[in-house]
N, C-alpha and C. Protein backbone atom coordinates (compact mmCIF):
# COMPACT_ATOMS: atom_id res chain seq x y z
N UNK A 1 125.75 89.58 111.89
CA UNK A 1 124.36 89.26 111.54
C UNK A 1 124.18 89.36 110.03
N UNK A 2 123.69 88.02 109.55
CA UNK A 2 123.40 87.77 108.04
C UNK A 2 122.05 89.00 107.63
N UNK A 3 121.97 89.73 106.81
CA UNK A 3 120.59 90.41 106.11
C UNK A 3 120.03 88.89 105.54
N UNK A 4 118.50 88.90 105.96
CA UNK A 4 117.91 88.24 104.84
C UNK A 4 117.23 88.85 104.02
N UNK A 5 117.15 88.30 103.00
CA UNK A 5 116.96 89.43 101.38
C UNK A 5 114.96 89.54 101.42
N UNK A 6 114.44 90.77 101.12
CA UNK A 6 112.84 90.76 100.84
C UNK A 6 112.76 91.50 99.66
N UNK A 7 111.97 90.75 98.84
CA UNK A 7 111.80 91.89 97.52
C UNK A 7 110.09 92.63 98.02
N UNK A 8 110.15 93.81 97.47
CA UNK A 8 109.04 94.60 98.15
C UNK A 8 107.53 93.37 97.75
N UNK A 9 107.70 92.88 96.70
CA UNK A 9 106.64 92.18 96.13
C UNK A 9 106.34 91.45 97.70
N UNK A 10 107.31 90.85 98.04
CA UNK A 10 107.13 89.84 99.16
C UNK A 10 106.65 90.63 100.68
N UNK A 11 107.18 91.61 100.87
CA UNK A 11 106.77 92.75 101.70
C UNK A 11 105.27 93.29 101.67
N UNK A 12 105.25 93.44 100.34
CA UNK A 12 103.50 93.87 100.67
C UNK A 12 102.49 92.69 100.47
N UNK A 13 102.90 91.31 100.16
CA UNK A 13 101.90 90.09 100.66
C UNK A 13 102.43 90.13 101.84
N UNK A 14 103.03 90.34 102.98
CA UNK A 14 103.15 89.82 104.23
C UNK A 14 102.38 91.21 104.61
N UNK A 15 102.07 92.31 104.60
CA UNK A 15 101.79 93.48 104.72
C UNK A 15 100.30 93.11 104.80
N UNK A 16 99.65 92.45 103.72
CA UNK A 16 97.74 92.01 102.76
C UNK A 16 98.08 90.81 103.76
N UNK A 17 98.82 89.80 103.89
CA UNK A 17 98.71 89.23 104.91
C UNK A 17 97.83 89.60 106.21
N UNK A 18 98.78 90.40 107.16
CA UNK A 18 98.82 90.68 108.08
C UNK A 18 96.82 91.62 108.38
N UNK A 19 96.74 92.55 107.01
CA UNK A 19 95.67 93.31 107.10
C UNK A 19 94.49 92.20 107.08
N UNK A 20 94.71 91.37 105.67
CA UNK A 20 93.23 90.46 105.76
C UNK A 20 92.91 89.91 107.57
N UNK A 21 93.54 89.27 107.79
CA UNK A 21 94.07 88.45 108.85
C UNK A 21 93.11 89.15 110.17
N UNK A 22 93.09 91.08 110.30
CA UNK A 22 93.12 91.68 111.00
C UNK A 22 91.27 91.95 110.88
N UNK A 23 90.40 91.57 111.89
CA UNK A 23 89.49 92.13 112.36
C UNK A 23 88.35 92.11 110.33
N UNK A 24 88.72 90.64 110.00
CA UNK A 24 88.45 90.55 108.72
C UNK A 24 88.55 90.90 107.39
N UNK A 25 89.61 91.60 107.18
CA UNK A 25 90.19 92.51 106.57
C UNK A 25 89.25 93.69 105.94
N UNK A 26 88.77 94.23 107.23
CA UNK A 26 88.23 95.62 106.97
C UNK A 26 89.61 96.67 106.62
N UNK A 27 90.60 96.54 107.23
CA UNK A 27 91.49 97.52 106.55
C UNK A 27 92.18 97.41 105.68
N UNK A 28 92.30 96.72 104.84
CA UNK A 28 92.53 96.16 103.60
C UNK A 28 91.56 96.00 102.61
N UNK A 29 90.32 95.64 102.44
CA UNK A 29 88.77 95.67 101.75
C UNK A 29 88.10 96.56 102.17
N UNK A 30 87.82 97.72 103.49
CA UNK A 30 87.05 98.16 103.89
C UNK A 30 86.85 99.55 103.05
N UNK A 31 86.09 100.56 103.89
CA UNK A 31 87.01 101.89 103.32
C UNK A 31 88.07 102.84 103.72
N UNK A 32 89.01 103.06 102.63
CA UNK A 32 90.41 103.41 103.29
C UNK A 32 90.12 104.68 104.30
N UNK A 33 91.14 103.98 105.18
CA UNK A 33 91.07 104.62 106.76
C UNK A 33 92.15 104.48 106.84
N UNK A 34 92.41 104.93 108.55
CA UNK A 34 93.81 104.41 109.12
C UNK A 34 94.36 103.20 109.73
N UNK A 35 95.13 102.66 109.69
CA UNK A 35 95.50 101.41 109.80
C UNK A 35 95.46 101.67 111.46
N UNK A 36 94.53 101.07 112.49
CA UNK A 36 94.97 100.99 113.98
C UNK A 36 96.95 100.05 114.51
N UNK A 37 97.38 100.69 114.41
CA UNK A 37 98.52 100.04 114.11
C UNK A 37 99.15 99.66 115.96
N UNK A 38 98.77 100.34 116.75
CA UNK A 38 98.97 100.63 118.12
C UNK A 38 98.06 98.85 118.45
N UNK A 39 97.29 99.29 118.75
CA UNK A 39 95.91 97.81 118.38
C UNK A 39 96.46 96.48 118.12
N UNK A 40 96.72 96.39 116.71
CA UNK A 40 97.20 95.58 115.98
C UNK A 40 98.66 95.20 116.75
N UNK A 41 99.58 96.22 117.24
CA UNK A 41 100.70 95.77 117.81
C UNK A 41 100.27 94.87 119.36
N UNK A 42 99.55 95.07 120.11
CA UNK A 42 99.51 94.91 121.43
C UNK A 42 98.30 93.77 121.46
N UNK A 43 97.30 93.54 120.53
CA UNK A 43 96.24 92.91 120.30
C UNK A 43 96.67 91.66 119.74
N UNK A 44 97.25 91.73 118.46
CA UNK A 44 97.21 90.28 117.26
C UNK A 44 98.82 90.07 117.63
N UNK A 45 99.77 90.86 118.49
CA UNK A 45 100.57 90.00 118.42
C UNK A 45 101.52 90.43 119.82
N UNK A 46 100.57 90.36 120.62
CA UNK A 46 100.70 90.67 122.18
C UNK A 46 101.91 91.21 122.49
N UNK A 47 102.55 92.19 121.63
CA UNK A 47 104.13 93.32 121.92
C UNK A 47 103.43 93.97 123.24
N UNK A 48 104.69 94.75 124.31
CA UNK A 48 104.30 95.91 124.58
C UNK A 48 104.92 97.10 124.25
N UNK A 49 104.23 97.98 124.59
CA UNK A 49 104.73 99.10 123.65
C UNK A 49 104.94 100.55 125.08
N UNK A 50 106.42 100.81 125.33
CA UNK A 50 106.81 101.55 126.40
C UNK A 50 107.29 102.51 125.45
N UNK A 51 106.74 103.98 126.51
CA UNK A 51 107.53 105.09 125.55
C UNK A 51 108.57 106.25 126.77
N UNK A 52 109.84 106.20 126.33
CA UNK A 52 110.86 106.41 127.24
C UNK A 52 112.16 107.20 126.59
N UNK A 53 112.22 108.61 127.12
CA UNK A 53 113.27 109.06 126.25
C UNK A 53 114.68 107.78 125.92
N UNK A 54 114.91 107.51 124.85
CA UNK A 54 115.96 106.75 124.41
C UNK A 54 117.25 107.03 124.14
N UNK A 55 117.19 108.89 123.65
CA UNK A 55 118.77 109.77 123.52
C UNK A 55 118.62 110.42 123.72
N UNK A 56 119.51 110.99 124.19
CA UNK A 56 118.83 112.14 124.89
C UNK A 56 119.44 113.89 123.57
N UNK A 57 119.77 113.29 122.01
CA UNK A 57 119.55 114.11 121.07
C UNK A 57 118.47 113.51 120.20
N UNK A 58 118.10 112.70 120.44
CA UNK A 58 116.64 112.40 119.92
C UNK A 58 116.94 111.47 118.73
N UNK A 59 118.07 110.80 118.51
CA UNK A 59 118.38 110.46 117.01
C UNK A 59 117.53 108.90 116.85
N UNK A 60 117.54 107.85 118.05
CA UNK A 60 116.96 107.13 117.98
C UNK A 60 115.54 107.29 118.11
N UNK A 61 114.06 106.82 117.50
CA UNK A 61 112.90 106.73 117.59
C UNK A 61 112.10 105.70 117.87
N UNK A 62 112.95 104.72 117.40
CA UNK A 62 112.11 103.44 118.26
C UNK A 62 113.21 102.26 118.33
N UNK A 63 112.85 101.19 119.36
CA UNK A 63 113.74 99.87 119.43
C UNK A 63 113.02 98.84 119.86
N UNK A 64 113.16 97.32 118.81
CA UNK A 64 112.48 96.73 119.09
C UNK A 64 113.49 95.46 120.22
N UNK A 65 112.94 95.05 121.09
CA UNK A 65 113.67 93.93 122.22
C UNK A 65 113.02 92.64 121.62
N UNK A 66 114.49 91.85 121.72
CA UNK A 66 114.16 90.21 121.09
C UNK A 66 114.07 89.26 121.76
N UNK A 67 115.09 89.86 123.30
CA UNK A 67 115.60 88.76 124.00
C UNK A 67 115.60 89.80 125.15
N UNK A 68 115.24 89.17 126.80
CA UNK A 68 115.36 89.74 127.51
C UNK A 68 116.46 90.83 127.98
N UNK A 69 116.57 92.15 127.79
CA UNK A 69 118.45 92.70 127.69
C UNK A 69 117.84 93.78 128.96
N UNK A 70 119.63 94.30 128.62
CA UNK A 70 119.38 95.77 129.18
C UNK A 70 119.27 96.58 128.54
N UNK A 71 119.10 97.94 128.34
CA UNK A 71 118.89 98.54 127.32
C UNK A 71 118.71 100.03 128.13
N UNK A 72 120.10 100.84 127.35
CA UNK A 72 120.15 102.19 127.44
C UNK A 72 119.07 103.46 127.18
N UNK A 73 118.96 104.30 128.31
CA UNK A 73 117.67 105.52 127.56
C UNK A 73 118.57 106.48 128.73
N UNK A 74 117.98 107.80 127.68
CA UNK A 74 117.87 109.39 128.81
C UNK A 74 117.22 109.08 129.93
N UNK A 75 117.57 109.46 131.07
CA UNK A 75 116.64 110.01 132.08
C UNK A 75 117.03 111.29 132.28
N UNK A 76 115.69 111.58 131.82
CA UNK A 76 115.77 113.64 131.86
C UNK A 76 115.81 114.34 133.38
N UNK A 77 115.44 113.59 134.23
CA UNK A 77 115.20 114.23 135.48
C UNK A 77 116.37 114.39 135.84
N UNK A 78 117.42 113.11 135.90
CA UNK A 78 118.68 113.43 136.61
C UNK A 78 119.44 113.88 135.42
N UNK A 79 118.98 114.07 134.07
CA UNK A 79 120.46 114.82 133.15
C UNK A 79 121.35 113.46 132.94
N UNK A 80 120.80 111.92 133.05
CA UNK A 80 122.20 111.57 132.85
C UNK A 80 121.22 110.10 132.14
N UNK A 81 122.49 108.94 131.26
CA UNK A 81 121.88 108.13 130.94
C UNK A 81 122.08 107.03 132.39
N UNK A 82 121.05 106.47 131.95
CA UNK A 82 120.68 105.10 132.94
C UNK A 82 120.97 103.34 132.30
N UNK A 83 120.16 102.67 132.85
CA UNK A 83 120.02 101.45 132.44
C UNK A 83 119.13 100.80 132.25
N UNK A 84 118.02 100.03 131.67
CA UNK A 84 116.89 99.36 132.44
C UNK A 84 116.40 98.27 132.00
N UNK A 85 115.75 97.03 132.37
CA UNK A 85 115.58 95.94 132.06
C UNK A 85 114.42 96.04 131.37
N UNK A 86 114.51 95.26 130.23
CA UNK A 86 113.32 95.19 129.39
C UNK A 86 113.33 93.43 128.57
N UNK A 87 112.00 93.22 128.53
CA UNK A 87 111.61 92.04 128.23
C UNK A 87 111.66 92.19 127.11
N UNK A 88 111.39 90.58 126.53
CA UNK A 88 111.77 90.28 125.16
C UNK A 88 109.96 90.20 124.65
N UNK A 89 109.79 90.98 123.37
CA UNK A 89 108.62 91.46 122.86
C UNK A 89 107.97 93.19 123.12
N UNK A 90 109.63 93.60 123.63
CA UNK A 90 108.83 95.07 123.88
C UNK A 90 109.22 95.66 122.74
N UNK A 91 108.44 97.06 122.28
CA UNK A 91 108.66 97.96 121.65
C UNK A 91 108.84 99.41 122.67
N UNK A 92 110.13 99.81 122.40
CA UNK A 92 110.36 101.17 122.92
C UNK A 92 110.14 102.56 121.79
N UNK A 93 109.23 103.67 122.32
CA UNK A 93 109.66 104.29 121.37
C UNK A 93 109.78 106.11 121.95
N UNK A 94 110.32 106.57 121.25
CA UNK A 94 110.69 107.46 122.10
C UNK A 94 109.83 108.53 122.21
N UNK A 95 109.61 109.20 123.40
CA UNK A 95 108.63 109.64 124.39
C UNK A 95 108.24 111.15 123.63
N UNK A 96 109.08 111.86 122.90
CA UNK A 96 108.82 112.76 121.87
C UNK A 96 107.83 112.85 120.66
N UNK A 97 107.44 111.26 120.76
CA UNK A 97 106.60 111.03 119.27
C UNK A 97 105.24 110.94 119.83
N UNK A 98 105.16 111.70 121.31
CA UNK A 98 103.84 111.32 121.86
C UNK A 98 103.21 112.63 121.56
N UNK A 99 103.72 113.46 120.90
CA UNK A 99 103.34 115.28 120.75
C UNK A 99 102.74 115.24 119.69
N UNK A 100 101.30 115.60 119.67
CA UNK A 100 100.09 115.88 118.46
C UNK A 100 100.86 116.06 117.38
N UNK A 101 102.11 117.54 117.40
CA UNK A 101 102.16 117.12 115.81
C UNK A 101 103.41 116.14 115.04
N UNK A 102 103.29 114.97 115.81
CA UNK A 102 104.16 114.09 115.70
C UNK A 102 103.39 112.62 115.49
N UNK A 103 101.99 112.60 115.10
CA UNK A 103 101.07 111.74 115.01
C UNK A 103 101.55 110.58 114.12
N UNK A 104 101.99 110.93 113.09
CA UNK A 104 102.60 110.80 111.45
C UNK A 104 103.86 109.96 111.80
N UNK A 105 104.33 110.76 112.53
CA UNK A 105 105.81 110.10 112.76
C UNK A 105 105.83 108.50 114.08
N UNK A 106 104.85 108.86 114.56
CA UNK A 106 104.55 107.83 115.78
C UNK A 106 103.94 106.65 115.47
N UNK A 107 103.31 106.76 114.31
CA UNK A 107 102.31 105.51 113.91
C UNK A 107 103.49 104.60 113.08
N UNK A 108 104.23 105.52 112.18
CA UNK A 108 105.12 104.81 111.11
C UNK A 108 106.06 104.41 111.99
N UNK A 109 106.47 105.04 112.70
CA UNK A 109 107.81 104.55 113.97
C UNK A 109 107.16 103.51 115.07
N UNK A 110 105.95 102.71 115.35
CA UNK A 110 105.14 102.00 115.69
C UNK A 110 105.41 100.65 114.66
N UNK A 111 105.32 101.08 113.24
CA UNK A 111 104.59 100.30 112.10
C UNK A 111 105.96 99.45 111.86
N UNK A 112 107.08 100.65 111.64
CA UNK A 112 108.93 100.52 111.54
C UNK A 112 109.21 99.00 112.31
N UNK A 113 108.91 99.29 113.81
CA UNK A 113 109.31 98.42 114.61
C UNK A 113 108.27 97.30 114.29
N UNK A 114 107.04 97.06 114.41
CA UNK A 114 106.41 95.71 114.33
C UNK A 114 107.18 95.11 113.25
N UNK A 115 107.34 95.84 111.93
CA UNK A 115 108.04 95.21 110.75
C UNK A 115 109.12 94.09 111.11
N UNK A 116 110.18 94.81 112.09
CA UNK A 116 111.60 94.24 112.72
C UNK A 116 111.09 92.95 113.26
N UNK A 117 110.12 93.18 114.02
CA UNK A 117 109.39 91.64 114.99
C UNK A 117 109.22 90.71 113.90
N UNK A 118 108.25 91.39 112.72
CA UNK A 118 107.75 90.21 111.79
C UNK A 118 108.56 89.21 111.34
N UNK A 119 109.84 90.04 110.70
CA UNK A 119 110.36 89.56 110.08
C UNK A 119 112.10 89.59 110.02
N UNK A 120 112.38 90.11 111.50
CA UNK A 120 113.72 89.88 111.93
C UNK A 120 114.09 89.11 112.86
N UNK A 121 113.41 88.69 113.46
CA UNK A 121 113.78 88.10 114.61
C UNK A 121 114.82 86.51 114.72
N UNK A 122 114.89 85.82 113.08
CA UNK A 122 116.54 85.27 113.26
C UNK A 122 117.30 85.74 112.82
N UNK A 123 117.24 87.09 112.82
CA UNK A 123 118.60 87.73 112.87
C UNK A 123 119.09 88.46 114.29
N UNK A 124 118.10 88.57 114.75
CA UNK A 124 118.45 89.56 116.21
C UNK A 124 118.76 87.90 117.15
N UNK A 125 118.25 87.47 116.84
CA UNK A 125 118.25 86.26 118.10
C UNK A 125 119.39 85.75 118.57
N UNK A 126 119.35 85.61 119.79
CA UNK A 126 120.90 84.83 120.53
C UNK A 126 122.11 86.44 120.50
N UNK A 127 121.92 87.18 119.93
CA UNK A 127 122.75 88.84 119.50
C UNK A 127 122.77 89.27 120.84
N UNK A 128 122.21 89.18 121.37
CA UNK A 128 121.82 90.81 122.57
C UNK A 128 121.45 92.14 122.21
N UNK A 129 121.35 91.99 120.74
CA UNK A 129 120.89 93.33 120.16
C UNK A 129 119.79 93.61 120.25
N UNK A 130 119.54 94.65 119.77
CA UNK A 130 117.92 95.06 119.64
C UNK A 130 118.22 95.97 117.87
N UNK A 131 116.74 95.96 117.42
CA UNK A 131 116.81 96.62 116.56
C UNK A 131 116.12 97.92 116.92
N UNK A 132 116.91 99.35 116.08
CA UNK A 132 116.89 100.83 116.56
C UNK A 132 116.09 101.88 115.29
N UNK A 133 115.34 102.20 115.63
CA UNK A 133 115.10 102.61 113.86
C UNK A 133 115.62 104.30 114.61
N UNK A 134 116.72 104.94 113.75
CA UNK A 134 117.57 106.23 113.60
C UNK A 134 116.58 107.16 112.98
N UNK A 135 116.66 108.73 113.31
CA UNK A 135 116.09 109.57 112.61
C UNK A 135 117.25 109.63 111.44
N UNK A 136 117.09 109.26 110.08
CA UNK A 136 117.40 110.12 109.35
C UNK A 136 117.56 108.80 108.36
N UNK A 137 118.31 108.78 107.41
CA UNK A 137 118.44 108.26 106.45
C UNK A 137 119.64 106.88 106.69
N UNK A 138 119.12 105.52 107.06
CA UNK A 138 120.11 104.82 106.68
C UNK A 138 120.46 103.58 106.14
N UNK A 139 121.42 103.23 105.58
CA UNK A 139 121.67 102.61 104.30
C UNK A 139 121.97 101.13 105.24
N UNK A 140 121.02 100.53 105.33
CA UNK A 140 120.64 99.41 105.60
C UNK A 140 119.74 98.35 105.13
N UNK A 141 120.15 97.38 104.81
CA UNK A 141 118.94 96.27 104.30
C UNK A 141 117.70 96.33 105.23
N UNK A 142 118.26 95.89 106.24
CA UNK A 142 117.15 95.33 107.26
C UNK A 142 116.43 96.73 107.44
N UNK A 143 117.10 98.18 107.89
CA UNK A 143 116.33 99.33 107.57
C UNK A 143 115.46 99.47 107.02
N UNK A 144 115.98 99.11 105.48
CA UNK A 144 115.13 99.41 104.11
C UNK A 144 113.87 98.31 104.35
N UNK A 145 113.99 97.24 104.46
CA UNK A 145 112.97 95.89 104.78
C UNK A 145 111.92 97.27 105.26
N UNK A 146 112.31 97.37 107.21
CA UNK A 146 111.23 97.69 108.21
C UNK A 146 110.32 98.81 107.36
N UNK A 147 111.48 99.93 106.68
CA UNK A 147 110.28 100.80 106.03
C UNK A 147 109.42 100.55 105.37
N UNK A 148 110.03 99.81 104.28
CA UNK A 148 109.32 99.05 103.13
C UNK A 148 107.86 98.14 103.81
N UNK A 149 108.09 97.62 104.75
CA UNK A 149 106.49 96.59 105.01
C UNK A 149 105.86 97.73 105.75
N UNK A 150 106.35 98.54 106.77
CA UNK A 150 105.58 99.66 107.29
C UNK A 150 104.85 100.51 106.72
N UNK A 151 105.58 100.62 105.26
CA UNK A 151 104.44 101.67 104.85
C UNK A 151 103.50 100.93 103.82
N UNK A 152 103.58 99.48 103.38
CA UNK A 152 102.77 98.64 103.11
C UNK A 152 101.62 98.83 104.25
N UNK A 153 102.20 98.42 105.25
CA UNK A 153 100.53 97.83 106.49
C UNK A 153 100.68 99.42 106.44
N UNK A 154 100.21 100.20 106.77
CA UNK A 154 99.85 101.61 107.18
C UNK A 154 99.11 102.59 105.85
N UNK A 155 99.47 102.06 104.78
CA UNK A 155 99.50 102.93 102.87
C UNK A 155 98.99 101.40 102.26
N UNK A 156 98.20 100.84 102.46
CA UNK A 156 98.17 99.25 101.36
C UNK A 156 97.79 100.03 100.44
N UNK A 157 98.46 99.23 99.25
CA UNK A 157 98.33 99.64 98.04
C UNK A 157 96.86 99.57 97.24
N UNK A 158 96.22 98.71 97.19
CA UNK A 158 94.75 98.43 97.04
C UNK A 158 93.49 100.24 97.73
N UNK A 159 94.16 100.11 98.86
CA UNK A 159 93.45 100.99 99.79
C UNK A 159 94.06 102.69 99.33
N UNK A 160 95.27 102.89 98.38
CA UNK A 160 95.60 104.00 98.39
C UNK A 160 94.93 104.30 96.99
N UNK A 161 94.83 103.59 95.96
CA UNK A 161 94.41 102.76 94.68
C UNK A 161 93.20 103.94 95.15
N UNK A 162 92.43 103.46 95.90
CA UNK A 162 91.07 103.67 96.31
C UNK A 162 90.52 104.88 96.86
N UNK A 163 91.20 105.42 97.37
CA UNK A 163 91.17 106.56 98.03
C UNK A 163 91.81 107.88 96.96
N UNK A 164 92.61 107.50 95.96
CA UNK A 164 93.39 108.35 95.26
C UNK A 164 92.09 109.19 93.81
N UNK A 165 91.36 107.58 93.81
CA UNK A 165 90.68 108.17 92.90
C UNK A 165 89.41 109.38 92.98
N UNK A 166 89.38 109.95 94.89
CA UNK A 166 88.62 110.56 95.30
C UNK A 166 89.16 111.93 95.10
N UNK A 167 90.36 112.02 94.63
CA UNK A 167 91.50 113.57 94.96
C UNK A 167 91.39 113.96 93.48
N UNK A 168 90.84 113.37 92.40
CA UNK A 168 91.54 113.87 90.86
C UNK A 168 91.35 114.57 90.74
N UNK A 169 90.69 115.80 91.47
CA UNK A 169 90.57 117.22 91.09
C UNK A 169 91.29 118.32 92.18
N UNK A 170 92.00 117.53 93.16
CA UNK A 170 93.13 117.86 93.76
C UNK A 170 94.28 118.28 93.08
N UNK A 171 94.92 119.58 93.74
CA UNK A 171 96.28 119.90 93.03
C UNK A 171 97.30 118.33 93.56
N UNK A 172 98.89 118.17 93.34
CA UNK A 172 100.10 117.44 93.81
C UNK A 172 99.21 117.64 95.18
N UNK A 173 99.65 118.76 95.67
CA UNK A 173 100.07 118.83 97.09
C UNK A 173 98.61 118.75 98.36
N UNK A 174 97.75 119.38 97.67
CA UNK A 174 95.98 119.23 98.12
C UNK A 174 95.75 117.30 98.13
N UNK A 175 96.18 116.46 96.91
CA UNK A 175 96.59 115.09 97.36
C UNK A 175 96.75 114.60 98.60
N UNK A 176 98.36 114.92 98.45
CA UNK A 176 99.09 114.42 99.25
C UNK A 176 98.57 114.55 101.08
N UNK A 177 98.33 115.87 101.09
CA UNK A 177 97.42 116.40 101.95
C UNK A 177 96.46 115.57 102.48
N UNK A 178 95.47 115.82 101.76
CA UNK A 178 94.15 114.47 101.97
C UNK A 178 94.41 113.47 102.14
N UNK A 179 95.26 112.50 101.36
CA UNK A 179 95.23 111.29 101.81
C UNK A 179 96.39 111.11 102.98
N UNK A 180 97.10 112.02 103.34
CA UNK A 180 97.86 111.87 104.76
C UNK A 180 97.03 111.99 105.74
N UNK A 181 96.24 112.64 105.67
CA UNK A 181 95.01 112.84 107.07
C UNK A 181 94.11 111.73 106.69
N UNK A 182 93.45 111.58 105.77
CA UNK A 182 92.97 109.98 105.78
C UNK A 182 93.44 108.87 106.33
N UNK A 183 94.61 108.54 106.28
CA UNK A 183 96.00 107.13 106.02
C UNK A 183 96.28 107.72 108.13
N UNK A 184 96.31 109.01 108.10
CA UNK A 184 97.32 108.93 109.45
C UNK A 184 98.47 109.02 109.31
N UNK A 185 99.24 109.50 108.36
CA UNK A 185 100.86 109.10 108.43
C UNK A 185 101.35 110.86 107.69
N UNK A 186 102.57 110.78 107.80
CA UNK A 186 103.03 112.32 107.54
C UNK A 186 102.98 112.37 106.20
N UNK A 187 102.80 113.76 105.75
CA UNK A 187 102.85 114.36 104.19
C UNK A 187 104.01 113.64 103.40
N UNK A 188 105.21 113.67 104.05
CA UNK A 188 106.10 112.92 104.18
C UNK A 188 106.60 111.07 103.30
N UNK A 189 105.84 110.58 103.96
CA UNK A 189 105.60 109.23 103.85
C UNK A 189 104.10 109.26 103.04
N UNK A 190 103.25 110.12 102.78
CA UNK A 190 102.13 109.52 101.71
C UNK A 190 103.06 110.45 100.21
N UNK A 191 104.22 111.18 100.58
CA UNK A 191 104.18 112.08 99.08
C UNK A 191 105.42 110.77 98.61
N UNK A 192 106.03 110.27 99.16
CA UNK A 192 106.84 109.22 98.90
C UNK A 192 106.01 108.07 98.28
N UNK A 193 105.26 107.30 99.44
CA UNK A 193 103.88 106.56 98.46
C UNK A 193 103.62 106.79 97.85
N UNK A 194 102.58 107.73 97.62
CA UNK A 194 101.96 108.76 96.06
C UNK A 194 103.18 108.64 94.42
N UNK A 195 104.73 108.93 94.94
CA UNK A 195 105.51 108.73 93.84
C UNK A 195 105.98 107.64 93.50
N UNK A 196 106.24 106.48 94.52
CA UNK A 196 106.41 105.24 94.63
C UNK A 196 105.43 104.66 93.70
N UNK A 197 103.89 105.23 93.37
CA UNK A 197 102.99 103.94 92.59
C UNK A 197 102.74 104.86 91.87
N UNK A 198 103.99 106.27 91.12
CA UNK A 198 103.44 107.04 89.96
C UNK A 198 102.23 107.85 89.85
N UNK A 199 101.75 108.04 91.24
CA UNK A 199 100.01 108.51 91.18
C UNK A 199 100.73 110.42 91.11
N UNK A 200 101.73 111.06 91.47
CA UNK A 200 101.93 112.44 91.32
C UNK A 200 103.15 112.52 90.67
């Protein structure tokens, strides 16, 4: 499978894309909130979204289906892996990210995978693959892509712009803080944003 190349520039117009587009672009012009990203997946671009242990060490978090497959997960009851048929347009994600303090991690691992749909799908096609987003760090184009537009639609830049200038008497971390509970997404992923556009 060929990578096709995205420069972030191009990532966050498909990102302002996607927001104007959405319910008039209140989340993109409105006031910064959280991106309904669950909504937006199952609504504007009719995915479904199943949540099913996937490893049973937890390393995978989400997988997006291109083409009707089979596709491996834990089943915890019997202790053993299984098999199961899944249609082409699902999002799987794994059943761990459904725990309150995993809110952060569930929306971006939501956001991860729509990315793959947007803008992978001639690369997965005719494959039998699916795309897997891994806990941890990996050195992938197409990886780097899904994060990169995810935390565009979820952090728009305009909308963080906006919200940032409400914190200036915030310490670094009182920031980062606030606008993660604003945005919805982990301390994590807004202290990365936040350094990404030089604001801490």
């Amino acid at each position: 499978m060929g990578d096709i190349c995205y420069r972030k520039s191009t990532l966050d117009l498909i990102a302002n894309k996607l927001l104007k587009n959405y319910q008039h672009g209140k989340f993109l012009y409105g006031d910064p909130q959280s991106v309904p990203i669950e909504q937006i997946i199952e609504l504007e671009y009719g995915l479904n979204i199943e949540y099913v242990c996937l490893r049973k060490n937890g390393t995978v978090l989400g997988q997006t289906v291109f083409e009707n497959c089979f596709v491996p997960f834990y089943d915890s009851d019997n202790e053993q892996y299984s098999i199961m048929e899944v249609q082409s347009g699902t999002i799987l994600v794994d059943i761990s990210l459904l725990e309150d303090e995993n809110s952060g991690r569930l929306r971006y691992t939501l956001a991860h995978e729509l990315a793959h749909w947007l803008i992978h799908q001639k690369i997965y096609e005719n494959s039998q693959q699916s795309a897997a987003k891994v806990d941890g760090n990996i050195d992938c184009q197409t990886e780097w892509q899904a994060d990169t537009l995810a935390a565009s639609i979820l952090m728009p830049r305009m909308q963080i712009k906006k919200a940032f200038y409400k914190t200036l008497n915030l310490s670094a971390k009182g920031k980062i803080s606030y606008m993660a509970e604003l945005f919805d997404v982990s301390k994590q992923a807004m202290s990365i944003c936040l350094k990404t556009h030089n604001m801490i």
